[in-house]
N, C-alpha and C. Protein backbone atom coordinates (compact mmCIF):
# COMPACT_ATOMS: atom_id res chain seq x y z
N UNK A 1 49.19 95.59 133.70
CA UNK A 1 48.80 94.78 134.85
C UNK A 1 47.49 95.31 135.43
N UNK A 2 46.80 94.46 135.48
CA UNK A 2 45.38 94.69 136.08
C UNK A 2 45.55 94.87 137.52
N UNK A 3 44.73 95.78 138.63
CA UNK A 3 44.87 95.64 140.27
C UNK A 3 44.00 94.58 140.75
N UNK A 4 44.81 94.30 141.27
CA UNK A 4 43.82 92.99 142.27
C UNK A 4 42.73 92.85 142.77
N UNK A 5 41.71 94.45 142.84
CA UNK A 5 40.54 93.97 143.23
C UNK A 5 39.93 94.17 141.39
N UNK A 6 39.89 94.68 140.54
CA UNK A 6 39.85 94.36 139.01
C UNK A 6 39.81 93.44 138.54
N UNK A 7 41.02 92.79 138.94
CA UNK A 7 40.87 91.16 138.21
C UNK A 7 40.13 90.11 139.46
N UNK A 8 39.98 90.01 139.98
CA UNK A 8 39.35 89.39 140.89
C UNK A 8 37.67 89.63 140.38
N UNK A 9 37.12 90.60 140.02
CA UNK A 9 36.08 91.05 139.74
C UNK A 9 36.10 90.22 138.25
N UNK A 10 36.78 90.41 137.55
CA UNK A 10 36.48 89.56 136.25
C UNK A 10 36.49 88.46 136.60
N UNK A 11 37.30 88.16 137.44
CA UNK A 11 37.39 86.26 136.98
C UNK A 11 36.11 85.96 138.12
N UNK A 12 35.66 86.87 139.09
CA UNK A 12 33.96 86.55 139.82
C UNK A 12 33.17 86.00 138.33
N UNK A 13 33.30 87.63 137.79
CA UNK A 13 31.95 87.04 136.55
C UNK A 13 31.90 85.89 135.42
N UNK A 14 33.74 85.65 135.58
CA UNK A 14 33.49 84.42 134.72
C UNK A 14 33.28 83.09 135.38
N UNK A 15 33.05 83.26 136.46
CA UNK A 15 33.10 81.69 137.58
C UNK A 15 31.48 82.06 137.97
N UNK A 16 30.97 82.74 137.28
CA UNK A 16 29.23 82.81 137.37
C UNK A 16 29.08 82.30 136.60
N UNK A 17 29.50 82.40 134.80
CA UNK A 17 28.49 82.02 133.91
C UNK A 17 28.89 80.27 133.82
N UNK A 18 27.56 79.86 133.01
CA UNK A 18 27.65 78.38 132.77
C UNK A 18 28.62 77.53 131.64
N UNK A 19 29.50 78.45 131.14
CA UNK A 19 30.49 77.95 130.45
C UNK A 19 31.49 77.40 131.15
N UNK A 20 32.29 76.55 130.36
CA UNK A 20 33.02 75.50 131.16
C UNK A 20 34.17 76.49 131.46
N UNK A 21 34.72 76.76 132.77
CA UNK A 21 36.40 77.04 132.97
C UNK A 21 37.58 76.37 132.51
N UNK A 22 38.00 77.00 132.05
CA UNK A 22 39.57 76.20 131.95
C UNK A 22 40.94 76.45 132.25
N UNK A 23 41.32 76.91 133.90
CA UNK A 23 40.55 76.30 134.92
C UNK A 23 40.02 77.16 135.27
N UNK A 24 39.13 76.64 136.94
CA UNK A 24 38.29 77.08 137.24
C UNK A 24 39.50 78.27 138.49
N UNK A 25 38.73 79.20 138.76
CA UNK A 25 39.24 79.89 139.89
C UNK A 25 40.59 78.96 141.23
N UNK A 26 39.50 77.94 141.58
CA UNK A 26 40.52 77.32 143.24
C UNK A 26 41.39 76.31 142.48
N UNK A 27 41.46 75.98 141.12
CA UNK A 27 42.70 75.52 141.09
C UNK A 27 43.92 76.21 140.03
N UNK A 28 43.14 77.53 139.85
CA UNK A 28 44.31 78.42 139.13
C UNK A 28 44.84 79.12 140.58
N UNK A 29 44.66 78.86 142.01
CA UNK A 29 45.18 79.20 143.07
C UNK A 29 46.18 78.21 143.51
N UNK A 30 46.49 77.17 142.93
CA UNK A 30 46.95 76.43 143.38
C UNK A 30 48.88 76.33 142.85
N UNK A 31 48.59 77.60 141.86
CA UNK A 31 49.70 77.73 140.65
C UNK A 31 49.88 79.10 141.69
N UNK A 32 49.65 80.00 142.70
CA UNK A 32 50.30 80.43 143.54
C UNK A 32 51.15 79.89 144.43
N UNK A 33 52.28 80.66 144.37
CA UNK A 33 53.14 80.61 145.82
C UNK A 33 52.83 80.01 147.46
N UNK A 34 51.79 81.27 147.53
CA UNK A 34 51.28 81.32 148.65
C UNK A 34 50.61 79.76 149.05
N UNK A 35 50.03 79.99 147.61
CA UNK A 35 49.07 78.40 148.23
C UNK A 35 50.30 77.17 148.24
N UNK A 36 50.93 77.06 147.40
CA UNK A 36 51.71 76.17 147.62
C UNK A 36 52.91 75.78 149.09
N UNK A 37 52.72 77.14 149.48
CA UNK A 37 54.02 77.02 150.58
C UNK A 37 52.46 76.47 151.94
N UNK A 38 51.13 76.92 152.21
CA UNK A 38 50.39 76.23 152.49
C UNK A 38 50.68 74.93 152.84
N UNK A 39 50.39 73.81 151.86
CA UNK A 39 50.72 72.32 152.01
C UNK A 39 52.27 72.50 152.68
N UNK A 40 52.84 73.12 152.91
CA UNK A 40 54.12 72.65 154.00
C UNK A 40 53.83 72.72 155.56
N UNK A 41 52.25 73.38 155.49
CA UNK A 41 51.93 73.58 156.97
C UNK A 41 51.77 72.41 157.74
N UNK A 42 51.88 71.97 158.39
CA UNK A 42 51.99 70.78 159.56
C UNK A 42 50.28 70.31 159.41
N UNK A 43 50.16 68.92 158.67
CA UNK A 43 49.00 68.14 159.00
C UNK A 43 47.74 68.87 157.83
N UNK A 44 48.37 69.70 156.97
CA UNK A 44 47.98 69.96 155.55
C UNK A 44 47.76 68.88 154.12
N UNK A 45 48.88 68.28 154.01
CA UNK A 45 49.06 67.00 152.70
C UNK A 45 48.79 65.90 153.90
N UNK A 46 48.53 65.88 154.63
CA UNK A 46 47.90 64.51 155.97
C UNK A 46 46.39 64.22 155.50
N UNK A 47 46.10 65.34 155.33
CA UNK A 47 44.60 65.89 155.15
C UNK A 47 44.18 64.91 154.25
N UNK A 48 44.68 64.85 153.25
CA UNK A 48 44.61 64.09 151.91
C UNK A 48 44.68 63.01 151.05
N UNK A 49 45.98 63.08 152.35
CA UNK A 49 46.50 61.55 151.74
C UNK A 49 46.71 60.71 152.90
N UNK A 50 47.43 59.29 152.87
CA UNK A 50 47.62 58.16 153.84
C UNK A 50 48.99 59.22 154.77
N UNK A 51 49.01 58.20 155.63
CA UNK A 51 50.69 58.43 156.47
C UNK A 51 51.64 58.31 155.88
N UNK A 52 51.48 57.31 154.83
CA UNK A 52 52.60 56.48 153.84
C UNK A 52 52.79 57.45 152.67
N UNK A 53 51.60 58.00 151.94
CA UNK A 53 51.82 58.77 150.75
C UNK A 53 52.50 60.08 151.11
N UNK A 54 51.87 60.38 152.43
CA UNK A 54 52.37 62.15 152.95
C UNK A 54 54.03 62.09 152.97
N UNK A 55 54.92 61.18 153.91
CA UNK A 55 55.96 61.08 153.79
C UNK A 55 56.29 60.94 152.58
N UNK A 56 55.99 60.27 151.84
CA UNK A 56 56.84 59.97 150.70
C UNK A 56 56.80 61.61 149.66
N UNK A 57 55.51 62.37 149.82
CA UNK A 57 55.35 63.46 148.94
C UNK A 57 56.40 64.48 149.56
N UNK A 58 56.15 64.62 151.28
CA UNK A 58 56.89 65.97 151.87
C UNK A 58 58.11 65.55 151.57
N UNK A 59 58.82 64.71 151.46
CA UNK A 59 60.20 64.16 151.47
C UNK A 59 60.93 64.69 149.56
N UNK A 60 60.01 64.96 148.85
CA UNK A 60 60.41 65.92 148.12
C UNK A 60 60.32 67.45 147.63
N UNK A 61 59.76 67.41 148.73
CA UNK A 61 59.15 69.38 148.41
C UNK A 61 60.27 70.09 148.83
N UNK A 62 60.36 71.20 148.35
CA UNK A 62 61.51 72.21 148.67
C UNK A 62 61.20 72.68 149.82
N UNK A 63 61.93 73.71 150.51
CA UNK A 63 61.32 74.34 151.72
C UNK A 63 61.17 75.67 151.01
N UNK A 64 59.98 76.09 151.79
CA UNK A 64 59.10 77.12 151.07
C UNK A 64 58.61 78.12 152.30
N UNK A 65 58.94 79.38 152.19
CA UNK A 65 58.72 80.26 153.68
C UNK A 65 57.97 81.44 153.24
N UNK A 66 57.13 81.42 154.05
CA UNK A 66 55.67 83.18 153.66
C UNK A 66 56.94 84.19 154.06
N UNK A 67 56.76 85.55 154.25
CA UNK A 67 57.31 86.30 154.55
C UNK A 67 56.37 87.60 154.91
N UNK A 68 55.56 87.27 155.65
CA UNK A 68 54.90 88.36 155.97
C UNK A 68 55.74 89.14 157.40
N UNK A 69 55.63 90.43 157.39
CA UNK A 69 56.03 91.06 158.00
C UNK A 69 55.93 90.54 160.09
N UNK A 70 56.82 90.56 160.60
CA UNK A 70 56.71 90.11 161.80
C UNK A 70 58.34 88.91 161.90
N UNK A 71 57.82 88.27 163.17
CA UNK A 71 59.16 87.33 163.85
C UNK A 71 59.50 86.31 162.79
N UNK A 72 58.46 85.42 162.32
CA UNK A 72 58.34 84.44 161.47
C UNK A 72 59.07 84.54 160.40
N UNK A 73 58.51 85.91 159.43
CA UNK A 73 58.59 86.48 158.42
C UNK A 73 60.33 87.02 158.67
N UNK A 74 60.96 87.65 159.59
CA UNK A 74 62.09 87.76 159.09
C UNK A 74 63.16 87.14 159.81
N UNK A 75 62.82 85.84 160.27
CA UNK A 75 63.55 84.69 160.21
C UNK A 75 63.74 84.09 158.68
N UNK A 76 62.86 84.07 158.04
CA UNK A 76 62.64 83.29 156.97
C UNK A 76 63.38 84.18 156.32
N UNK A 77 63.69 85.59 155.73
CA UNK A 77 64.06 86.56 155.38
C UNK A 77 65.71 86.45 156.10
N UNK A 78 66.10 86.27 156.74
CA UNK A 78 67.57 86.27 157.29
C UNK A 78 67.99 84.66 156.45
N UNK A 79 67.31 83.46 156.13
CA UNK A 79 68.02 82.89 155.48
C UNK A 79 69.08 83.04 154.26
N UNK A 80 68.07 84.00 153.55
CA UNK A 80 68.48 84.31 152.30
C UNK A 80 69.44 85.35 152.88
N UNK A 81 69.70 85.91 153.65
CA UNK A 81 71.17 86.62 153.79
C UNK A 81 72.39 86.20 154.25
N UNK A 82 71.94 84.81 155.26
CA UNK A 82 72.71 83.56 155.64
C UNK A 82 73.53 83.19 154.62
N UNK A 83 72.30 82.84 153.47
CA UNK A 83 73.02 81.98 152.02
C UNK A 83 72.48 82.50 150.81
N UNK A 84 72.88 83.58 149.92
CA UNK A 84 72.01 83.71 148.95
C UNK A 84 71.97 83.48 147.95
N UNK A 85 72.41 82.28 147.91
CA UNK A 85 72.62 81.53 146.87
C UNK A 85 71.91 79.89 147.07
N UNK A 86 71.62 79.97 147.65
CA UNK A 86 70.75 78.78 148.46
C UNK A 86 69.29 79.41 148.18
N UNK A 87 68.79 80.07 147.99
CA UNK A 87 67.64 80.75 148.10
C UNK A 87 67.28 81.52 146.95
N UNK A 88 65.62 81.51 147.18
CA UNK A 88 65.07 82.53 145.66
C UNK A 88 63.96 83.06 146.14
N UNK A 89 63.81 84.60 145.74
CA UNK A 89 62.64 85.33 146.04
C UNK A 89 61.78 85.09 144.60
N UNK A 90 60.32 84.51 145.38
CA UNK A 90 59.62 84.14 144.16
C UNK A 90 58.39 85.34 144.43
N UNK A 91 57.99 86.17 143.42
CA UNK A 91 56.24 86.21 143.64
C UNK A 91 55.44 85.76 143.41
N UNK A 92 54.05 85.29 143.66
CA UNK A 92 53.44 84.76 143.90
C UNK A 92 52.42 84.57 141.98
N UNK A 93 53.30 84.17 141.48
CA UNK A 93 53.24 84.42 139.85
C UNK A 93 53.72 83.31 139.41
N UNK A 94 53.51 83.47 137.93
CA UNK A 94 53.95 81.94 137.12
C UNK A 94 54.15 82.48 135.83
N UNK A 95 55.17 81.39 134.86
CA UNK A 95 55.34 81.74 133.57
C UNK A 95 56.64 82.12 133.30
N UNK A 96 57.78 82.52 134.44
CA UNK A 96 59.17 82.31 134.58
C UNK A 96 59.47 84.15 134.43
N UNK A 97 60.33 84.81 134.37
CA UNK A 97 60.96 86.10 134.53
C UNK A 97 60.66 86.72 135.69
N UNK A 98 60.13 86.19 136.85
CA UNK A 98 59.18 87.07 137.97
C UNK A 98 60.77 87.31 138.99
N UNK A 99 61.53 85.72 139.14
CA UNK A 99 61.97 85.46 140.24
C UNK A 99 63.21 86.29 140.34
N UNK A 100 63.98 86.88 142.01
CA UNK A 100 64.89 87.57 141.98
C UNK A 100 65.82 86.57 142.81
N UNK A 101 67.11 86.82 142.57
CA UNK A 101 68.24 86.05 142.81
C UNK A 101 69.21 86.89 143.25
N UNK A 102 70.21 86.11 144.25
CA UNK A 102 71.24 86.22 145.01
C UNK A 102 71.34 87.85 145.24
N UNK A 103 72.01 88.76 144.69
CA UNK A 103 72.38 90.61 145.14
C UNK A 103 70.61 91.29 145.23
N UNK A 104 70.04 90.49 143.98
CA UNK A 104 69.12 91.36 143.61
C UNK A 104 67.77 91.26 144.61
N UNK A 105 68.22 90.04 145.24
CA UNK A 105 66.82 89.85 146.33
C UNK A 105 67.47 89.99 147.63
N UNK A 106 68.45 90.06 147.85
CA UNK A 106 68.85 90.91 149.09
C UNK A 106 68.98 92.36 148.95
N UNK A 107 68.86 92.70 147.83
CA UNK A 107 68.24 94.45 147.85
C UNK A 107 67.36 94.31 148.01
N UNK A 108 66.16 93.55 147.39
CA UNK A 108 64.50 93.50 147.06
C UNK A 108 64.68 93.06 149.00
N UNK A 109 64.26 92.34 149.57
CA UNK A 109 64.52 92.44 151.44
C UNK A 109 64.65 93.51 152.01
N UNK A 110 65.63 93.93 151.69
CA UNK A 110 66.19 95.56 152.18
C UNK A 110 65.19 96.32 152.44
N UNK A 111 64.37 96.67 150.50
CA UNK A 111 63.58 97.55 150.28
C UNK A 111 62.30 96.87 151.23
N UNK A 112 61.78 95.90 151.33
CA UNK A 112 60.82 95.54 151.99
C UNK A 112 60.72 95.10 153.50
N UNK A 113 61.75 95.38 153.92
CA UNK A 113 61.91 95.34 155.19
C UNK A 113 60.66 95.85 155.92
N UNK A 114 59.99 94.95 156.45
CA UNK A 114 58.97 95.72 157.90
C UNK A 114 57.44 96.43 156.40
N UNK A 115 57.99 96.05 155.25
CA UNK A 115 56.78 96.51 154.41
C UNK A 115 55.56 95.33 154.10
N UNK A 116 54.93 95.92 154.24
CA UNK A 116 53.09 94.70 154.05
C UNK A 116 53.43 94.29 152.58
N UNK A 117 53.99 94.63 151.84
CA UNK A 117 54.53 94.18 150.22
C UNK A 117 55.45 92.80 150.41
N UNK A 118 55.60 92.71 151.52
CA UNK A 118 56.86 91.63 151.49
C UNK A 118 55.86 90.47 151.80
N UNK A 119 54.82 90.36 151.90
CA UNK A 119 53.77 89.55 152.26
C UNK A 119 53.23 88.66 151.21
N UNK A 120 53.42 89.73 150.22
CA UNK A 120 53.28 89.10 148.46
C UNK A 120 54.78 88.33 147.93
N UNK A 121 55.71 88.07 148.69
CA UNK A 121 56.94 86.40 148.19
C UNK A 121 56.73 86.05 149.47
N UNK A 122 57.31 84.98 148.43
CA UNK A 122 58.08 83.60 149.32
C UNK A 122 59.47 83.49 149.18
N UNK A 123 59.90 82.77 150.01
CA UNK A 123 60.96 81.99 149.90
C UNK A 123 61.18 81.03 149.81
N UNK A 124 62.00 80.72 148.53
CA UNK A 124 61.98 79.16 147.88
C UNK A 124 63.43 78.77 148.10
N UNK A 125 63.52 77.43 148.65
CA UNK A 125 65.01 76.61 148.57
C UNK A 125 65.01 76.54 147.27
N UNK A 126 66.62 76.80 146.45
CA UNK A 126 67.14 77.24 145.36
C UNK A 126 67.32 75.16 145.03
N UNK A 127 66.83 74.99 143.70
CA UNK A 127 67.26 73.48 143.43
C UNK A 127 68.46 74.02 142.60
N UNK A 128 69.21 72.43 142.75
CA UNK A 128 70.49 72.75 141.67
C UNK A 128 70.19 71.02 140.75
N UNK A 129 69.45 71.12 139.96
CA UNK A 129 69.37 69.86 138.78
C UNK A 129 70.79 69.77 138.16
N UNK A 130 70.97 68.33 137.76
CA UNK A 130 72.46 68.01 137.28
C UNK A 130 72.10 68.62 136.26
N UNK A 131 73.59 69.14 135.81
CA UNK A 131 73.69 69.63 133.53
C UNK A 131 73.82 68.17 132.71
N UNK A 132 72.71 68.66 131.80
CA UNK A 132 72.79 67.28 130.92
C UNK A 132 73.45 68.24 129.75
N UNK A 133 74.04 67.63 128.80
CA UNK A 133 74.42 68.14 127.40
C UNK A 133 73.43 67.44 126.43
N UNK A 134 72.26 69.16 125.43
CA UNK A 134 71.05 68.42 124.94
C UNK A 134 71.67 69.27 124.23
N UNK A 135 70.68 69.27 122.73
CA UNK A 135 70.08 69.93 121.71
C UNK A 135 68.86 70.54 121.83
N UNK A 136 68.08 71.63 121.36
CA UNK A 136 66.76 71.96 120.96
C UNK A 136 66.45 72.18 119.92
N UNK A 137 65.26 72.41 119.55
CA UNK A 137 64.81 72.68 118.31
C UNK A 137 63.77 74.51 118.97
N UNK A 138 64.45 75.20 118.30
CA UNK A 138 63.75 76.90 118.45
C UNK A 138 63.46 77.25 116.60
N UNK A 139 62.35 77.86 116.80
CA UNK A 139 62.02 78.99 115.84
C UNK A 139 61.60 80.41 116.59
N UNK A 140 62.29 81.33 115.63
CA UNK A 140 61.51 82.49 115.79
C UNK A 140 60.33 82.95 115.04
N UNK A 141 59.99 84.14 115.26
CA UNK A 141 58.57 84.79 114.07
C UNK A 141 59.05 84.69 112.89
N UNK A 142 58.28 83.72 112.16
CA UNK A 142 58.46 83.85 110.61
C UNK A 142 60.14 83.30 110.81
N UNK A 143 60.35 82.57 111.15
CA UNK A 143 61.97 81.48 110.58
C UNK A 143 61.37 80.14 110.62
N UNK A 144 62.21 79.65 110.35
CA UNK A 144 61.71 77.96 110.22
C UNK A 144 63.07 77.63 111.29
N UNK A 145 62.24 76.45 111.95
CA UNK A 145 62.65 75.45 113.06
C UNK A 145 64.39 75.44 112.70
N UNK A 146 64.84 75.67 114.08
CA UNK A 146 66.45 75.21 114.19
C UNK A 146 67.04 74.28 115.11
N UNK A 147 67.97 73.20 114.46
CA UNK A 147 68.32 72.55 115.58
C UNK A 147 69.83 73.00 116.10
N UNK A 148 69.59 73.17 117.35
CA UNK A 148 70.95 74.04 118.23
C UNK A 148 72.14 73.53 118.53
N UNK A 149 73.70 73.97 118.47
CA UNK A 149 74.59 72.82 119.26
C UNK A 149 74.23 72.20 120.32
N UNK A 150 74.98 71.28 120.66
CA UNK A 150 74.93 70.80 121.84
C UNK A 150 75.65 71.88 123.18
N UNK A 151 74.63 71.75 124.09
CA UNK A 151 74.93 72.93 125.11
C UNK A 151 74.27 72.10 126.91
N UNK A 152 74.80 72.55 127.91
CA UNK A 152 74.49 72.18 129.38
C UNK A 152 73.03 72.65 129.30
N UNK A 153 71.98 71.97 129.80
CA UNK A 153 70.88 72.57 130.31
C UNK A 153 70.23 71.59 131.62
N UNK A 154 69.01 72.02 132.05
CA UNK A 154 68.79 71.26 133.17
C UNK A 154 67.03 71.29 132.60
N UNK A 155 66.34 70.41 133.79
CA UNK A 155 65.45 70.00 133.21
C UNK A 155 64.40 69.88 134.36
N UNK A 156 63.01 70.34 134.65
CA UNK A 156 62.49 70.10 135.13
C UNK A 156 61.54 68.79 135.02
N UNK A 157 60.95 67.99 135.78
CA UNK A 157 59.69 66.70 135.32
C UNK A 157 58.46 67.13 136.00
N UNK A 158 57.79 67.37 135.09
CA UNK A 158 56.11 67.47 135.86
C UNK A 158 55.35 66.44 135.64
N UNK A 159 53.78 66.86 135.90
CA UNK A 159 52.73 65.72 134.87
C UNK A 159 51.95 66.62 134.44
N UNK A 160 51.29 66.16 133.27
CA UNK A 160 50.05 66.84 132.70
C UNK A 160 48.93 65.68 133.49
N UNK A 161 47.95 66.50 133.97
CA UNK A 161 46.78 65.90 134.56
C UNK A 161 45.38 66.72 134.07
N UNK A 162 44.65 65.67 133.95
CA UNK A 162 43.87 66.01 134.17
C UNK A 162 42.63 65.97 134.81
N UNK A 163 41.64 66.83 135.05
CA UNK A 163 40.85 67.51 136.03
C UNK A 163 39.37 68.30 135.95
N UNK A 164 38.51 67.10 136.36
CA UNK A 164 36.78 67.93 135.30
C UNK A 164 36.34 67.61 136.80
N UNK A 165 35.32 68.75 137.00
CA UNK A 165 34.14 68.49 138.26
C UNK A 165 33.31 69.43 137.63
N UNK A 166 31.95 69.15 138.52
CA UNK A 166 30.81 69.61 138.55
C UNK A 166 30.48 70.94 139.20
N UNK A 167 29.15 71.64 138.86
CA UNK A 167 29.22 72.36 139.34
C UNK A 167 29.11 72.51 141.14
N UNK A 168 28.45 71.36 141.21
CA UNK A 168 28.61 70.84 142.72
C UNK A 168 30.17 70.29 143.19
N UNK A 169 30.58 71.04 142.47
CA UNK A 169 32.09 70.33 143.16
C UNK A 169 32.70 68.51 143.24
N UNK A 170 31.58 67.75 142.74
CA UNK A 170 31.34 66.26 142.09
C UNK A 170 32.96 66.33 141.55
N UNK A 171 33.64 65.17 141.67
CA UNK A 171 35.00 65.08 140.70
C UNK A 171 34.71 63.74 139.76
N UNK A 172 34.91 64.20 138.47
CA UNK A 172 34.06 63.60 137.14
C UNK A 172 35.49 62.76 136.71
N UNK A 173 36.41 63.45 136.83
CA UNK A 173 38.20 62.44 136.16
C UNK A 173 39.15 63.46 136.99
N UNK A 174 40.26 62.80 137.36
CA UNK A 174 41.15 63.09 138.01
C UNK A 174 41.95 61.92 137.90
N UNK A 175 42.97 62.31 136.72
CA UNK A 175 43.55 61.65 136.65
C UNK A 175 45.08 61.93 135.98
N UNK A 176 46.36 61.21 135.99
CA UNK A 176 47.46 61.91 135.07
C UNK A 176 47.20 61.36 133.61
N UNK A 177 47.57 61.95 132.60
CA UNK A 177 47.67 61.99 131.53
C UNK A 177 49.44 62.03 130.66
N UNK A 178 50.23 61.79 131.67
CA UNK A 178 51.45 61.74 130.47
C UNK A 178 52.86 62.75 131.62
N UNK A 179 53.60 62.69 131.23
CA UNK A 179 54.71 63.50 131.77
C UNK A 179 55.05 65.03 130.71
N UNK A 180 55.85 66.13 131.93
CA UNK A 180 55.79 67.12 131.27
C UNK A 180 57.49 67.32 131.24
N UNK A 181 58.01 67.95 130.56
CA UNK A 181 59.32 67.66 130.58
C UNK A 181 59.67 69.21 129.91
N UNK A 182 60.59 70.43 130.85
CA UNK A 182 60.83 70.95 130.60
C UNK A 182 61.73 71.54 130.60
N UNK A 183 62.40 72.05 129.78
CA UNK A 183 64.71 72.39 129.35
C UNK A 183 64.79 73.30 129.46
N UNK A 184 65.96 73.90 129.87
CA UNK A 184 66.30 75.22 129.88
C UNK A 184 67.76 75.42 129.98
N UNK A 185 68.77 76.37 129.12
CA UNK A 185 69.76 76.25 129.31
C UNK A 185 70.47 76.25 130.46
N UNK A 186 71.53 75.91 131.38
CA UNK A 186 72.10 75.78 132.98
C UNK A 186 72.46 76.58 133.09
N UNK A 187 72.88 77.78 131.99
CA UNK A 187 73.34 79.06 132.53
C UNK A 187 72.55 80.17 132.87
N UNK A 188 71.36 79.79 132.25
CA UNK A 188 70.16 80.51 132.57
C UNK A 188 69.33 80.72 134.17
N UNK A 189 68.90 81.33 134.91
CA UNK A 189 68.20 80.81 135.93
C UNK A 189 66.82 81.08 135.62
N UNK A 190 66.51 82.15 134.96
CA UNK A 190 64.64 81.68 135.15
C UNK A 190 64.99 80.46 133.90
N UNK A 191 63.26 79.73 133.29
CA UNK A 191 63.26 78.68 132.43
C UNK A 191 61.98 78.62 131.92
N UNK A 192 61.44 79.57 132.03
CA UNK A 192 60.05 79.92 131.64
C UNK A 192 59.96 79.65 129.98
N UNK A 193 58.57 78.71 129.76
CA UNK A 193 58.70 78.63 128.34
C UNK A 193 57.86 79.99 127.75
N UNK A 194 57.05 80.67 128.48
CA UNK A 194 56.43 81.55 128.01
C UNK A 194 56.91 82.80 127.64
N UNK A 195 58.38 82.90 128.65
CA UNK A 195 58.99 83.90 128.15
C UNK A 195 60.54 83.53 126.79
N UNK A 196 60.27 82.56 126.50
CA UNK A 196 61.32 81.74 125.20
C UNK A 196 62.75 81.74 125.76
N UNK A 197 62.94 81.28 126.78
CA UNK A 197 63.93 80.49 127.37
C UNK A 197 63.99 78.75 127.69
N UNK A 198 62.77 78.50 128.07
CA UNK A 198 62.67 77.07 128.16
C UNK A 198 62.04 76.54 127.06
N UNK A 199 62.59 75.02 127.13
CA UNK A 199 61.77 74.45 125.61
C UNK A 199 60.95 73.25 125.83
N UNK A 200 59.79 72.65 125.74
CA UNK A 200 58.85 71.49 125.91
C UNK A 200 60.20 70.19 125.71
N UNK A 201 59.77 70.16 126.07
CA UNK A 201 61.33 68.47 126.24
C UNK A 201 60.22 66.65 126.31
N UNK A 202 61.21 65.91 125.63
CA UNK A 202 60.47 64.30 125.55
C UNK A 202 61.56 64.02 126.60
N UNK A 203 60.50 63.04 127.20
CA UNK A 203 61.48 61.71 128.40
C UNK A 203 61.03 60.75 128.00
N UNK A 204 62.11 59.97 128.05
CA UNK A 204 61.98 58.03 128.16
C UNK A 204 62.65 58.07 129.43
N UNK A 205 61.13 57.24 129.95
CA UNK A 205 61.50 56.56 131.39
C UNK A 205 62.01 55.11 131.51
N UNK A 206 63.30 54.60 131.83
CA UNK A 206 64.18 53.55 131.62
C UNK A 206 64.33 52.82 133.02
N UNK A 207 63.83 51.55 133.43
CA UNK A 207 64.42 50.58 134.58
C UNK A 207 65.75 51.02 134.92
C-alpha cells in the first residue's frame, strides 16, 4: 500500500501529462465513500438535477453517515450498535474485501473510538437483495470454464457509462452505454469481482 501523500503525488504527475486518463483524478473520487455519502448532504443532487429527478434519485440511495470524530460522528456510530446487522463499516475503497460486518465492526468502533482514523469510514445502511437461484460460469488459472450447480445468490444492477471531456473541463459524451449486472453468492457478504467472489452477470429487462 502506497501512503497517501505518495500516491497523490503520482496520480498529480499523471493528471499533468497530455495523455488521455482513464479516469481522470475527480471522477476516480467519485468511487469514494466519502464523496458519495456527500450527495446525501441537503441541496447537493438539487444542484444538478430538477425537483422531480432529485426526489426520484434520493428516494433510492441508502443512508450513508461520515464518522468523523465528534457529536455527529458518534451518533452515526451508535447506530451500528443499535442494529448491527442493519449496518456496514465501509472504507473509503473499492473492489470488495475492505468492508467489516456485524461483531467485527463493533470492535473496529471500539478501537476507533474518539480516533481521527475513524474519519476514514462510513456508515452504510446494510441492503438485503432477494435470493435468486442462478448458475455461473468460473475458471481458475490454467482450468477451463465451469458451469456451477444451481445455488442462492443476489445481484447487484449498475450502468456502464460513459464519459470524455476536455481539457477545459468541455463534456464531449456523457452518456449510458448498457447495464452492469453483478452476482454473488447470498451467503457471501462482500461480492467483489476483483477479489473472485462475484461474477459479471446478463439481464433481460421484461415489461
Amino acid at each position: 500500500q502506497l501512503q497517501v501523500g505518495e500516491t497523490l503525488e503520482n496520480r498529480l504527475k499523471i493528471e499533468r501529462v497530455l495523455a488521455v486518463k482513464v479516469q481522470i483524478f475527480g471522477t476516480s473520487c467519485i468511487n469514494l465513500k466519502l464523496f458519495q455519502q456527500a450527495y446525501l448532504n441537503k441541496g447537493v443532487v438539487e444542484k444538478y438535477l430538477t425537483a422531480e429527478e432529485s426526489k426520484l434519485v434520493l428516494s433510492v440511495f441508502a443512508e450513508l453517515y461520515q464518522l468523523a470524530p465528534g457529536e455527529e460522528g458518534d451518533k452515526a456510530a451508535q447506530l451500528a450498535f443499535d442494529d448491527p446487522r442493519g449496518w456496514v463499516l465501509k472504507p473509503s475503497r473499492e473492489g470488495g474485501g475492505n468492508n467489516i460486518w456485524e461483531e467485527e465492526m463493533l470492535e473496529k468502533l471500539t478501537q476507533l473510538h474518539d480516533s481521527e482514523e475513524r474519519e476514514a469510514f462510513v456508515l452504510m445502511q446494510r441492503l438485503n437483495p432477494p435470493h435468486v437461484p442462478n448458475r455461473v460460469v468460473r475458471c481458475g488459472p490454467n482450468e477451463r470454464a465451469k458451469l456451477s450447480e444451481v445455488f442462492d445468490t443476489t445481484a447487484e444492477l449498475g450502468l456502464f457509462c460513459v464519459y470524455v471531456s476536455d481539457s477545459q473541463r468541455k463534456v464531449l459524451v456523457n452518456e449510458v452505454a448498457g447495464p452492469l449486472m453483478r452476482t454473488k453468492p447470498a451467503a457471501n457478504n462482500e461480492g467483489g469481482i476483483a477479489i473472485g467472489i462475484g461474477v459479471m452477470d446478463s439481464v433481460v429487462f421484461a415489461d
